[in-house]
Protein backbone atom coordinates (compact mmCIF):
# COMPACT_ATOMS: atom_id res chain seq x y z
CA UNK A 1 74.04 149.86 136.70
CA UNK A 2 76.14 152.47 137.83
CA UNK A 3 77.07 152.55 141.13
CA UNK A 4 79.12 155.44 141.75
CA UNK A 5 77.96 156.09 145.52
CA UNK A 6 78.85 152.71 146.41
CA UNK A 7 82.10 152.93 144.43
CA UNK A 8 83.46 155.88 146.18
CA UNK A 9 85.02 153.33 149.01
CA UNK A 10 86.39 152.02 145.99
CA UNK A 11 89.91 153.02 146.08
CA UNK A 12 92.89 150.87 146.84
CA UNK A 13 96.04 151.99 145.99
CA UNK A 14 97.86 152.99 149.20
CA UNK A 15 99.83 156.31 149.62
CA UNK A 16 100.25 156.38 153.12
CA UNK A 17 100.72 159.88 154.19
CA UNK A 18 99.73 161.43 157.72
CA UNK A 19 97.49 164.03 158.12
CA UNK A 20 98.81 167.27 160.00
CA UNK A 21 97.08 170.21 161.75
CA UNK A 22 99.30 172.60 159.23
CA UNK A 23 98.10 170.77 155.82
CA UNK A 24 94.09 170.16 156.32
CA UNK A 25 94.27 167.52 153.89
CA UNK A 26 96.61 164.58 152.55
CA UNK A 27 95.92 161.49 150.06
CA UNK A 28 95.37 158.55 152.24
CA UNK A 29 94.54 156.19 148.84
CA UNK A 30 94.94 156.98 145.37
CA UNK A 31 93.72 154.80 142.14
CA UNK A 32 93.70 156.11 138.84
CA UNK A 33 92.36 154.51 135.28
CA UNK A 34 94.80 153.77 132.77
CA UNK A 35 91.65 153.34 130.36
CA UNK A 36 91.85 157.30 130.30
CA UNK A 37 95.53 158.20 131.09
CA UNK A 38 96.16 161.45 129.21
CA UNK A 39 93.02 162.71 129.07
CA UNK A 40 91.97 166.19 130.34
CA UNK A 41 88.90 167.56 131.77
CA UNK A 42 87.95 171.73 131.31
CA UNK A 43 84.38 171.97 132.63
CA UNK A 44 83.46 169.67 135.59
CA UNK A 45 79.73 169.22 137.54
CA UNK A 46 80.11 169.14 141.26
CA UNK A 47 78.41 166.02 143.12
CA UNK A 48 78.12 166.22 146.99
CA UNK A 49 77.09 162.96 147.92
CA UNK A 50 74.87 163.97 150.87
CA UNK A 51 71.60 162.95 151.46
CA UNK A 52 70.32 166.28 152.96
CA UNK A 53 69.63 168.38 150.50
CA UNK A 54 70.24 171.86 152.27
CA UNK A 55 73.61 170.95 152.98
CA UNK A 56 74.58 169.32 149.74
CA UNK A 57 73.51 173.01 147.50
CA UNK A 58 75.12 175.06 149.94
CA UNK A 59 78.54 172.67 149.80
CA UNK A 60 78.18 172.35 145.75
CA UNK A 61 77.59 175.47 145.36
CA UNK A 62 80.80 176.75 147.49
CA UNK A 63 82.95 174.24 146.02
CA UNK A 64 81.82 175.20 142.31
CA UNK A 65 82.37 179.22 143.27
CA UNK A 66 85.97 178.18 144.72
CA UNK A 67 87.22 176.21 142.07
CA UNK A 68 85.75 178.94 139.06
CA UNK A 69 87.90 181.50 141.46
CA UNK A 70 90.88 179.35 140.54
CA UNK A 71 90.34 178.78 136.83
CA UNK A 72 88.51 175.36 136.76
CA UNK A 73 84.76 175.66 134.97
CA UNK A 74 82.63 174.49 137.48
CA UNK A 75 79.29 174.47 138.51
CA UNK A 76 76.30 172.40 140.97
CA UNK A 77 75.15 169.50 139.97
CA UNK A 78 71.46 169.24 142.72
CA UNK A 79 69.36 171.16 139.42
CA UNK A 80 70.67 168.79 137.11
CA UNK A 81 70.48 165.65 139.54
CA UNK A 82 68.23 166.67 142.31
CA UNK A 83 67.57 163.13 143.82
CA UNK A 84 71.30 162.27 144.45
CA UNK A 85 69.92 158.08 144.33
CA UNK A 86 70.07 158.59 140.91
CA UNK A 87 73.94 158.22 141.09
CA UNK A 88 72.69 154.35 141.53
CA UNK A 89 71.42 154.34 137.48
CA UNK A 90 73.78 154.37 135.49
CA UNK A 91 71.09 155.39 132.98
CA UNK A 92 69.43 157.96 135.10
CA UNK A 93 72.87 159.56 135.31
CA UNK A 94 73.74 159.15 131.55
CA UNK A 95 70.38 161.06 130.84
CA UNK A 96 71.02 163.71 133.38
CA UNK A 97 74.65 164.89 132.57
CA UNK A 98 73.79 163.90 128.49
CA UNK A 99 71.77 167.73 128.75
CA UNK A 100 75.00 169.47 129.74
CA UNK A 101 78.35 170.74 127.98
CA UNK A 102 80.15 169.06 131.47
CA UNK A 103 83.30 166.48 130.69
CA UNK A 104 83.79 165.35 133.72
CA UNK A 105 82.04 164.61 136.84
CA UNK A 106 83.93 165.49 140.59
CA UNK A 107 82.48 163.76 143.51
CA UNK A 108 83.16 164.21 146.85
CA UNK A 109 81.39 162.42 150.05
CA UNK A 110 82.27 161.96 153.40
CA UNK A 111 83.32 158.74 154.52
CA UNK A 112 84.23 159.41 157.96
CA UNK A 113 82.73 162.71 159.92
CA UNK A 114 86.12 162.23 162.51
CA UNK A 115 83.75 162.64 165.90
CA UNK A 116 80.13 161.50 166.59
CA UNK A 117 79.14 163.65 169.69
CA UNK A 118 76.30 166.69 170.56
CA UNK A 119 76.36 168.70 173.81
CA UNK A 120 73.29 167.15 175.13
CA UNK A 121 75.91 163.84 175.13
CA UNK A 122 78.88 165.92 176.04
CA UNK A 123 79.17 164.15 180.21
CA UNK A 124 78.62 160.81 178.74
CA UNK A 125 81.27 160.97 176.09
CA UNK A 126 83.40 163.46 178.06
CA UNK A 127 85.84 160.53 178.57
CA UNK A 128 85.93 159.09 175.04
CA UNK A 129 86.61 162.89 174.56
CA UNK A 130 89.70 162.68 176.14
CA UNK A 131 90.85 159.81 174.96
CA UNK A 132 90.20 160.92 170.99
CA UNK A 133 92.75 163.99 172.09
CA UNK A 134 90.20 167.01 173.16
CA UNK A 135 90.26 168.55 176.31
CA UNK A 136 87.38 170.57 176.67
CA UNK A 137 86.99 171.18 180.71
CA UNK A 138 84.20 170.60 182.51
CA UNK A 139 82.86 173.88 182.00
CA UNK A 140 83.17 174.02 178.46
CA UNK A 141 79.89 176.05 177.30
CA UNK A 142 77.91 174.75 174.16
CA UNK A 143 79.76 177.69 171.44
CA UNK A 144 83.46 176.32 172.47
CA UNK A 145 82.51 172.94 172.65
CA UNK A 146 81.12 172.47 168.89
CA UNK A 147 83.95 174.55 168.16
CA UNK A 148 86.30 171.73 169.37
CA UNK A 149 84.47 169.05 168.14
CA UNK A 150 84.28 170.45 164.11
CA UNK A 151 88.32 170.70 164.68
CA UNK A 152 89.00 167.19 164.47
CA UNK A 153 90.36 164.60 162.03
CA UNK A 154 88.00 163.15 159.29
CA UNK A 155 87.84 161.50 156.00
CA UNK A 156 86.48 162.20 152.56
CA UNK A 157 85.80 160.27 149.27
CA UNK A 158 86.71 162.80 146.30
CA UNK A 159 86.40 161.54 142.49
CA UNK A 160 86.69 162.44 138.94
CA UNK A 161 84.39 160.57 136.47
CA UNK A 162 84.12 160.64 133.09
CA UNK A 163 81.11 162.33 131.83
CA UNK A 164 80.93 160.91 128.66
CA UNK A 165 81.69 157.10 129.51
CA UNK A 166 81.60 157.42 133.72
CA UNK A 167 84.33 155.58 134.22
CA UNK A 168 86.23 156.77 137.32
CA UNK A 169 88.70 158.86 136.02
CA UNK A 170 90.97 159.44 139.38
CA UNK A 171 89.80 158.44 143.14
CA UNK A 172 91.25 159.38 146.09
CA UNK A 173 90.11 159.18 150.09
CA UNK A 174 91.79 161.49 152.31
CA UNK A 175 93.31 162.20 155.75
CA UNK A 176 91.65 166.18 156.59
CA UNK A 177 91.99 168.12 159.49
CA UNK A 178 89.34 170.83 159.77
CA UNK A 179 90.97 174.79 159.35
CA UNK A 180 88.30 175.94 162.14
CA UNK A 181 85.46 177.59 160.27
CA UNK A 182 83.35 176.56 157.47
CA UNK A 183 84.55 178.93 154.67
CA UNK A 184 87.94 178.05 155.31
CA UNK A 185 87.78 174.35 154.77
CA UNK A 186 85.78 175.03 151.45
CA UNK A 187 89.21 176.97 150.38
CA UNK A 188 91.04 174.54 151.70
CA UNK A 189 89.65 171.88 150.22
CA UNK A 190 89.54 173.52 146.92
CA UNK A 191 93.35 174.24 147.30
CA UNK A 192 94.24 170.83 147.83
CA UNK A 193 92.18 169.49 144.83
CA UNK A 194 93.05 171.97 142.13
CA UNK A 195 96.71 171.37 142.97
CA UNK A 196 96.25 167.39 142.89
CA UNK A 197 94.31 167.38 140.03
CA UNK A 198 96.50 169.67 138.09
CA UNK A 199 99.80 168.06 139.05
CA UNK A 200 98.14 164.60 137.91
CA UNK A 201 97.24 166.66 134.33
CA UNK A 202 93.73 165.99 134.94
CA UNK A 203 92.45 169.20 134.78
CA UNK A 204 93.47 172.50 132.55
């Protein structure tokens, strides 16, 4: 059986770099596979490993568009595997990506949102609040206050599988800071990967 959703906490190798407010994202951990050192990967199927489906086409398919904009063949994986607990079969998978011209397989899941707060919460947490570093008054109206809490720290599982074999290719969790808005952590995002993934000769 293949698990890759449980295997995306699988990485070990530590890199220890800090995130900061002016890079949204740094490698935390790093493994790679010496089983497939060398080999490079031209047309890759984009997994978001989120449970609700709404969210997981909209982020595949505005990772896929961001990463054809910089040269990397790309595209959605939720028509090809639209019940993401098939990532748990290793046959099920197999099967799936068998149907496509894709060699390799990018994951990315969250592993850590970075805050865990609504508004309706917002007097009861106010003080946790302060101590995670915000300082929204006691005023703060709904708009600002969602606004502060999506520009906080958080944590994300990304990984590059093998299509053919799905072995894990390259695995890394991050340290992210969000840029603000929603477009421009999908850019951001994309920057960062492309340029890891390239300098690591994993990708053309």
């Amino acid at each position: 059986m293949l698990k890759i959703a449980p295997s995306l906490l699988a990485a070990s190798v530590a890199a220890a770099l800090s995130a900061c407010a002016s890079t949204p994202h740094r490698i935390d951990t790093e493994e790679s596979s010496p089983e497939l050192a060398g080999r490079t990967y031209s047309d890759l199927l984009i997994i978001g490993a989120y449970e609700d489906r709404t969210f997981r086409v909209s982020a595949e398919t505005a990772f896929a568009e961001e990463l054809k904009a910089k040269g990397i063949t790309s595209a959605a994986s939720y028509a090809v595997i639209p019940d993401i607990e098939i990532l748990n079969s290793e046959t099920a998978v197999r099967d799936a990506v068998s149907t496509t011209s894709h060699d390799g397989l990018l994951t990315i899941a969250t592993l850590d949102p970075g805050y865990d707060y609504d508004y309706e919460d917002y007097m009861e947490s106010r003080g946790l609040v302060y101590l995670l570093g915000g300082r929204p008054g006691a005023g703060t109206d709904i708009g600002s206050f969602i606004s502060w809490a999506g520009s906080g720290a958080y944590t994300l599982h990304i990984g590059l599988w093998d299509a053919e074999t799905l072995v894990p290719v390259w695995q890394i969790t991050t340290d992210s800071n969000t840029t603000g808005t929603e477009s421009g952590d999908t850019g951001a995002l994309a920057d960062f990967v492309v340029e890891t993934m390239r300098e690591r000769g994993l990708v053309r």
